[in-house]
Protein backbone atom coordinates (compact mmCIF):
# COMPACT_ATOMS: atom_id res chain seq x y z
CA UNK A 1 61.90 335.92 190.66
CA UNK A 2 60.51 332.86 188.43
CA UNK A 3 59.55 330.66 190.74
CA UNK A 4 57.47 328.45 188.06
CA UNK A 5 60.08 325.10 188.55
CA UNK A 6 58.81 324.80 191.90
CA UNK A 7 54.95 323.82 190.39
CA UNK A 8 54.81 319.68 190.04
CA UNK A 9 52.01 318.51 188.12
CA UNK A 10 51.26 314.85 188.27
CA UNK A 11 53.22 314.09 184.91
CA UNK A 12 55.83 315.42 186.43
CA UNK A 13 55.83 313.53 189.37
CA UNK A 14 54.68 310.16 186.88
CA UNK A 15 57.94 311.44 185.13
CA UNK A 16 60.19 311.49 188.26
CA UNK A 17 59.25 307.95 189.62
CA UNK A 18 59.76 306.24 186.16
CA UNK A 19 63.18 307.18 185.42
CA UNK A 20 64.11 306.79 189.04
CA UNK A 21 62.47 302.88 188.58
CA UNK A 22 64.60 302.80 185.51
CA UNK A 23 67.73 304.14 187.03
CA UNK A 24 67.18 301.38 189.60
CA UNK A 25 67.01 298.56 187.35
CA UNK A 26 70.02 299.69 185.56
CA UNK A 27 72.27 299.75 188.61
CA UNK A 28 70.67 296.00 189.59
CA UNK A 29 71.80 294.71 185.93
CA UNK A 30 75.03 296.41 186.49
CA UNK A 31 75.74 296.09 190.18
CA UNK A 32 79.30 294.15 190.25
CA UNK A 33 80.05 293.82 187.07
CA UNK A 34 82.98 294.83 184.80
CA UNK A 35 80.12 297.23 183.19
CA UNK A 36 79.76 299.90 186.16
CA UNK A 37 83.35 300.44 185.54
CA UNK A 38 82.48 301.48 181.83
CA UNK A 39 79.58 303.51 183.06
CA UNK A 40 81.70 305.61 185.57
CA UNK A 41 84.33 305.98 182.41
CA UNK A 42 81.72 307.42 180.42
CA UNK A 43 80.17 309.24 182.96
CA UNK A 44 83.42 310.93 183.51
CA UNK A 45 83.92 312.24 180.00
CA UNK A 46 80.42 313.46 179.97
CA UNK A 47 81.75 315.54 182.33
CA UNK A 48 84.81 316.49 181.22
CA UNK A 49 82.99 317.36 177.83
CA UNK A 50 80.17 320.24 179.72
CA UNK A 51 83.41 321.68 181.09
CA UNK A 52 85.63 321.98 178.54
CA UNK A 53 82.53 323.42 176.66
CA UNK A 54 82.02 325.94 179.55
CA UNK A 55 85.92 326.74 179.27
CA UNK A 56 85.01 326.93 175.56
CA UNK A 57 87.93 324.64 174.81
CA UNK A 58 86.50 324.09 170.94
CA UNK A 59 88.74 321.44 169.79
CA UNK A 60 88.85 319.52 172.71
CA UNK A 61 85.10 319.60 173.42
CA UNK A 62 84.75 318.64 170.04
CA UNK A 63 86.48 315.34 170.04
CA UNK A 64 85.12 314.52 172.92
CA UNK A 65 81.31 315.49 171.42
CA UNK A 66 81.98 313.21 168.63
CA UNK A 67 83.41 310.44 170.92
CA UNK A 68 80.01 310.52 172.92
CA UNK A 69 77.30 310.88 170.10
CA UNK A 70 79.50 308.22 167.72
CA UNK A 71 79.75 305.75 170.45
CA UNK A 72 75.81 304.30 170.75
CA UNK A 73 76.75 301.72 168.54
CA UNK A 74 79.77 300.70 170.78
CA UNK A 75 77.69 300.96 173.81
CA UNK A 76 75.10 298.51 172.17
CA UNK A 77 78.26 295.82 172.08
CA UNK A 78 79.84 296.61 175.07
CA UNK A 79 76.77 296.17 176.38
CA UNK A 80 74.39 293.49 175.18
CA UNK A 81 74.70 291.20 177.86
CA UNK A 82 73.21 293.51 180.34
CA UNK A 83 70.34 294.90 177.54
CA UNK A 84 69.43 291.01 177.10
CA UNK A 85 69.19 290.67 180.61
CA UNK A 86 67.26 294.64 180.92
CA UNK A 87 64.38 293.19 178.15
CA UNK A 88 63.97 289.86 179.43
CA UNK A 89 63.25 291.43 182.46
CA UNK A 90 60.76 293.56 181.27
CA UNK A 91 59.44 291.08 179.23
CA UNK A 92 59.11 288.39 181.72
CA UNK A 93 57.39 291.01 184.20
CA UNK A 94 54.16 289.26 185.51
CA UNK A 95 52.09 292.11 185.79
CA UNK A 96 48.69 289.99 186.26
CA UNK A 97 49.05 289.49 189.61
CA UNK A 98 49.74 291.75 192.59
CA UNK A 99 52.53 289.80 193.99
CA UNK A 100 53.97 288.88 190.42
CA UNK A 101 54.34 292.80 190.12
CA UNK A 102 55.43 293.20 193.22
CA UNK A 103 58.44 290.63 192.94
CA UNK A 104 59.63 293.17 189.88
CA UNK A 105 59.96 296.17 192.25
CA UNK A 106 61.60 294.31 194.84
CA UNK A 107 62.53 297.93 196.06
CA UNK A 108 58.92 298.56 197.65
CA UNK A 109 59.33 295.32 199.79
CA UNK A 110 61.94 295.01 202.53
CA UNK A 111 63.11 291.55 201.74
CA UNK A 112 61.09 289.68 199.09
CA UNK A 113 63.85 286.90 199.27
CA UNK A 114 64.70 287.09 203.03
CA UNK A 115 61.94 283.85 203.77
CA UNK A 116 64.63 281.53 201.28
CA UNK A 117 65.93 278.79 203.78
CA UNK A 118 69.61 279.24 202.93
CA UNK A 119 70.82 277.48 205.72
CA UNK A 120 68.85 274.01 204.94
CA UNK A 121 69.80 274.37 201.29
CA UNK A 122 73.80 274.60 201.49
CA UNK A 123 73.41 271.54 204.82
CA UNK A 124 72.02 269.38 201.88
CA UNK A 125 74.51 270.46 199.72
CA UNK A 126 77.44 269.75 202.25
CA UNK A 127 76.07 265.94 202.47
CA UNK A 128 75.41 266.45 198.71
CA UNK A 129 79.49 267.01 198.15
CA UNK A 130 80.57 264.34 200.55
CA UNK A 131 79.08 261.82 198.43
CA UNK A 132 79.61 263.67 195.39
CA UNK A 133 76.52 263.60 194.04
CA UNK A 134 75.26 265.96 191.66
CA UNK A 135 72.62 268.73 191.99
CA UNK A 136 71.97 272.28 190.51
CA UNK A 137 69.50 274.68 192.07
CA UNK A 138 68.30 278.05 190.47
CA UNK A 139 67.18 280.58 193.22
CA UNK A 140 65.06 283.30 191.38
CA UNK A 141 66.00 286.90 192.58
CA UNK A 142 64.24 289.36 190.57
CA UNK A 143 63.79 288.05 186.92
CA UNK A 144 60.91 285.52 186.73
CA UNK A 145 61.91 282.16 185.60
CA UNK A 146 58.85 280.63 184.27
CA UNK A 147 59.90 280.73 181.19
CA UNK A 148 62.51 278.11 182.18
CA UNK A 149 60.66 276.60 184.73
CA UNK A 150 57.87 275.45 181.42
CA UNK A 151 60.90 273.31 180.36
CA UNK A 152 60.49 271.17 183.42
CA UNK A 153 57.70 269.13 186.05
CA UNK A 154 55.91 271.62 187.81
CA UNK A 155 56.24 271.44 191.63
CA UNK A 156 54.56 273.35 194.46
CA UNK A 157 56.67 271.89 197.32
CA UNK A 158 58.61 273.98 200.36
CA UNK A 159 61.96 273.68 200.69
CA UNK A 160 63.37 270.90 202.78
CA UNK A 161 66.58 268.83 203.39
CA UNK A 162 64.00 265.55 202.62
CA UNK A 163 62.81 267.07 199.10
CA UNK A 164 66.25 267.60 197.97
CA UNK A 165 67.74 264.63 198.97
CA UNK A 166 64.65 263.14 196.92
CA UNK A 167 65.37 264.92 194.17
CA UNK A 168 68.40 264.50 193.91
CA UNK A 169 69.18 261.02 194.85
CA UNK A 170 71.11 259.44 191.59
CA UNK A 171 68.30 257.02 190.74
CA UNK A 172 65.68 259.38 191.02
CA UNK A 173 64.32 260.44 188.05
CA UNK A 174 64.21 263.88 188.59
CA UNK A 175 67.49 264.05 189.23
CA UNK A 176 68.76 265.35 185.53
CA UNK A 177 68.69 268.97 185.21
CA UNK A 178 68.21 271.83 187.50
CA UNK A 179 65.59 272.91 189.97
CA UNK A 180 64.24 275.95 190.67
CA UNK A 181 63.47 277.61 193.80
CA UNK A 182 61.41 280.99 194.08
CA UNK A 183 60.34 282.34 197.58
CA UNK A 184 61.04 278.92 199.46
CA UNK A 185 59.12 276.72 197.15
CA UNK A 186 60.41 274.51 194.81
CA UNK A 187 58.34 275.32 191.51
CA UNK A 188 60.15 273.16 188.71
CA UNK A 189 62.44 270.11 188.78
CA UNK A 190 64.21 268.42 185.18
CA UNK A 191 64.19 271.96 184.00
CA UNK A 192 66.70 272.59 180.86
CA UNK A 193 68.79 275.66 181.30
CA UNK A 194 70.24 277.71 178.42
CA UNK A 195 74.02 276.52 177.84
CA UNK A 196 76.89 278.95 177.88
CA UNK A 197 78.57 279.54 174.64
CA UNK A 198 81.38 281.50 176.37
CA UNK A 199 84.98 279.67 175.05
CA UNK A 200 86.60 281.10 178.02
CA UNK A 201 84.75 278.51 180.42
CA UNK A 202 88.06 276.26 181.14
CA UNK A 203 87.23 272.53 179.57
CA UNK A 204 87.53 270.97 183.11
CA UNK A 205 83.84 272.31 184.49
CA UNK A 206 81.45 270.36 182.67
CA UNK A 207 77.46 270.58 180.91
CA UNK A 208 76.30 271.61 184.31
CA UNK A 209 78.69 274.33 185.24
CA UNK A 210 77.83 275.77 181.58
CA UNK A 211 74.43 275.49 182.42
CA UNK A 212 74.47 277.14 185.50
CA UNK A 213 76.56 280.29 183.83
CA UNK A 214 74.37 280.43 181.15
CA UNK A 215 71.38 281.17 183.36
CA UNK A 216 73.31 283.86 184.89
CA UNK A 217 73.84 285.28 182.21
CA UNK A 218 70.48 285.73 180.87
CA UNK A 219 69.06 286.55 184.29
CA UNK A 220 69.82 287.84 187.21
CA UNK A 221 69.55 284.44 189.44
CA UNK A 222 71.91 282.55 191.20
CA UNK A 223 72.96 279.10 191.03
CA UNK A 224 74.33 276.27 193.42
CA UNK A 225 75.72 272.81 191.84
CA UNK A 226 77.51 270.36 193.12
CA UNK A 227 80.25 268.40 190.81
CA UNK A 228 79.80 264.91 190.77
CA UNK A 229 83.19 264.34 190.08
CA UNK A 230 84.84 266.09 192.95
CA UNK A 231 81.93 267.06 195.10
CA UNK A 232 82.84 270.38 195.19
CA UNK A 233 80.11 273.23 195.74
CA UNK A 234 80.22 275.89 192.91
CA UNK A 235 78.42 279.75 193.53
CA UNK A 236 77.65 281.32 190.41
CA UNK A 237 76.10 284.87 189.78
CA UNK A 238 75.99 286.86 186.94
CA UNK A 239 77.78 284.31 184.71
CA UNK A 240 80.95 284.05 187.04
CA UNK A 241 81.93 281.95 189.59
CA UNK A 242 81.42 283.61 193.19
CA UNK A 243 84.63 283.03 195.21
CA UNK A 244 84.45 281.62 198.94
CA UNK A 245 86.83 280.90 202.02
CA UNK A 246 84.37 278.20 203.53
CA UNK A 247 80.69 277.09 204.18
CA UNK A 248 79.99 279.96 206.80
CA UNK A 249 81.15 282.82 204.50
CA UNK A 250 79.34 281.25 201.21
CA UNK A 251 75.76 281.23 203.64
CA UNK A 252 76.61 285.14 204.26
CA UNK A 253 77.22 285.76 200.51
CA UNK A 254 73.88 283.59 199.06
CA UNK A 255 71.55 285.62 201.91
CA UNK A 256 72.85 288.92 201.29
CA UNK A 257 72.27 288.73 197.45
CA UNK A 258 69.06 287.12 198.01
CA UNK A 259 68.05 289.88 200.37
CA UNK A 260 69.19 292.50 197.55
């Protein structure tokens, strides 16, 4: 018996780790979304195509060999949301520094995010939508925002109810735009966030809602706001608004996708 598939060499154990690092990624970018539904689609006729070539069902296997080597091209539409998001995180990958790298493969820590002070963040925002005034936060997740932060004023300051409420306040001037939170520490204020251009954003949510999507869409942080207007608290992640009974149920969603 052949036994010469049980002998790894270290390319093949190289090989092994980097498509299981790129497998990972691609489930992160695709994790619920509309897309993993496509995926298991196409998975499925993969499938259906080895067996009906096994059965040697020519015609059949046939049209569906066609489907799958024609349909790159589709693939590339249907999917260039989540291969914007796939090279910007690449691209944005701070490999100078251990931890930089090491906020990438959030897989080889146990909860990168876990130190985020969730509960101090939405008590500001409660007093933030009683008095309707308006904030937008940016919690980076795995992505690296610097980039966006470079729009901004660099900050190096912990997260507390007093800094926000500083920020914040209406006649403070760094009140416009959004601020950005990584690890617990506020690292930008007056940052300028990339505007949606989807038309299916209803007309009543206004320059900060679009903001807050658009960022969401590009990366794979979340986003807090409050409206002005009505005070209410919006939760938005990956370019859609996060539905939520009440304050103790959005605190469970924000810290389990942080701890992702």
């Amino acid at each position: 018996m052949n036994l010469d598939f049980l002998h790894f060499s270290f390319l093949d154990v190289l090989d092994i780790i980097l498509v299981a690092v790129l497998l990972y990624y691609i489930y992160k970018l695709l994790k619920g979304t509309v897309a993993i539904n496509i995926v298991i689609g196409i998975a499925l006729i993969f499938l259906i195509w080895k067996v009906t070539q096994a059965l040697q069902m020519e015609m059949l296997s046939g049209i569906l060999g066609y489907l799958l080597s024609g349909g790159v091209i589709a693939l590339i539409i249907v999917f260039q949301q989540e291969i914007r998001k796939f090279l910007l995180m690449i691209g944005t990958t701070n490999f100078k520094t251990k931890r930089g790298f090491l906020n990438q493969l959030k897989f080889l820590q146990s909860e990168i995010n876990a130190d985020t002070d969730v509960d101090t963040i939405l008590k500001t925002f409660t007093a933030f939508s009683k008095e309707k005034t308006g904030a937008l936060i940016v919690i980076e997740r795995t992505n690296k925002l610097d980039f966006i932060a470079n729009s901004g004023d660099k900050m190096n300051a912990l997260v507390t109810d007093a800094i926000l409420e500083s920020i914040f306040y209406k006649n403070s001037p760094l009140h416009d735009g959004a601020t950005i939170i990584r690890d617990n520490y506020i690292i930008a204020t007056r940052v300028i966030l990339p505007v949606s251009e989807n038309s299916k954003i209803p007309a009543r949510f206004g320059l900060r809602h679009r903001a807050a999507i658009g960022v969401t869409e590009k990366t794979d942080a979340v986003c807090l706001l409050v409206s002005e207007e009505t005070g209410e608290i919006s939760y938005i992640k990956d370019g859609e608004f996060v539905l939520y009974k009440n304050q103790d149920q959005l605190n469970e969603k924000l810290k389990k996708d942080l701890s992702e």
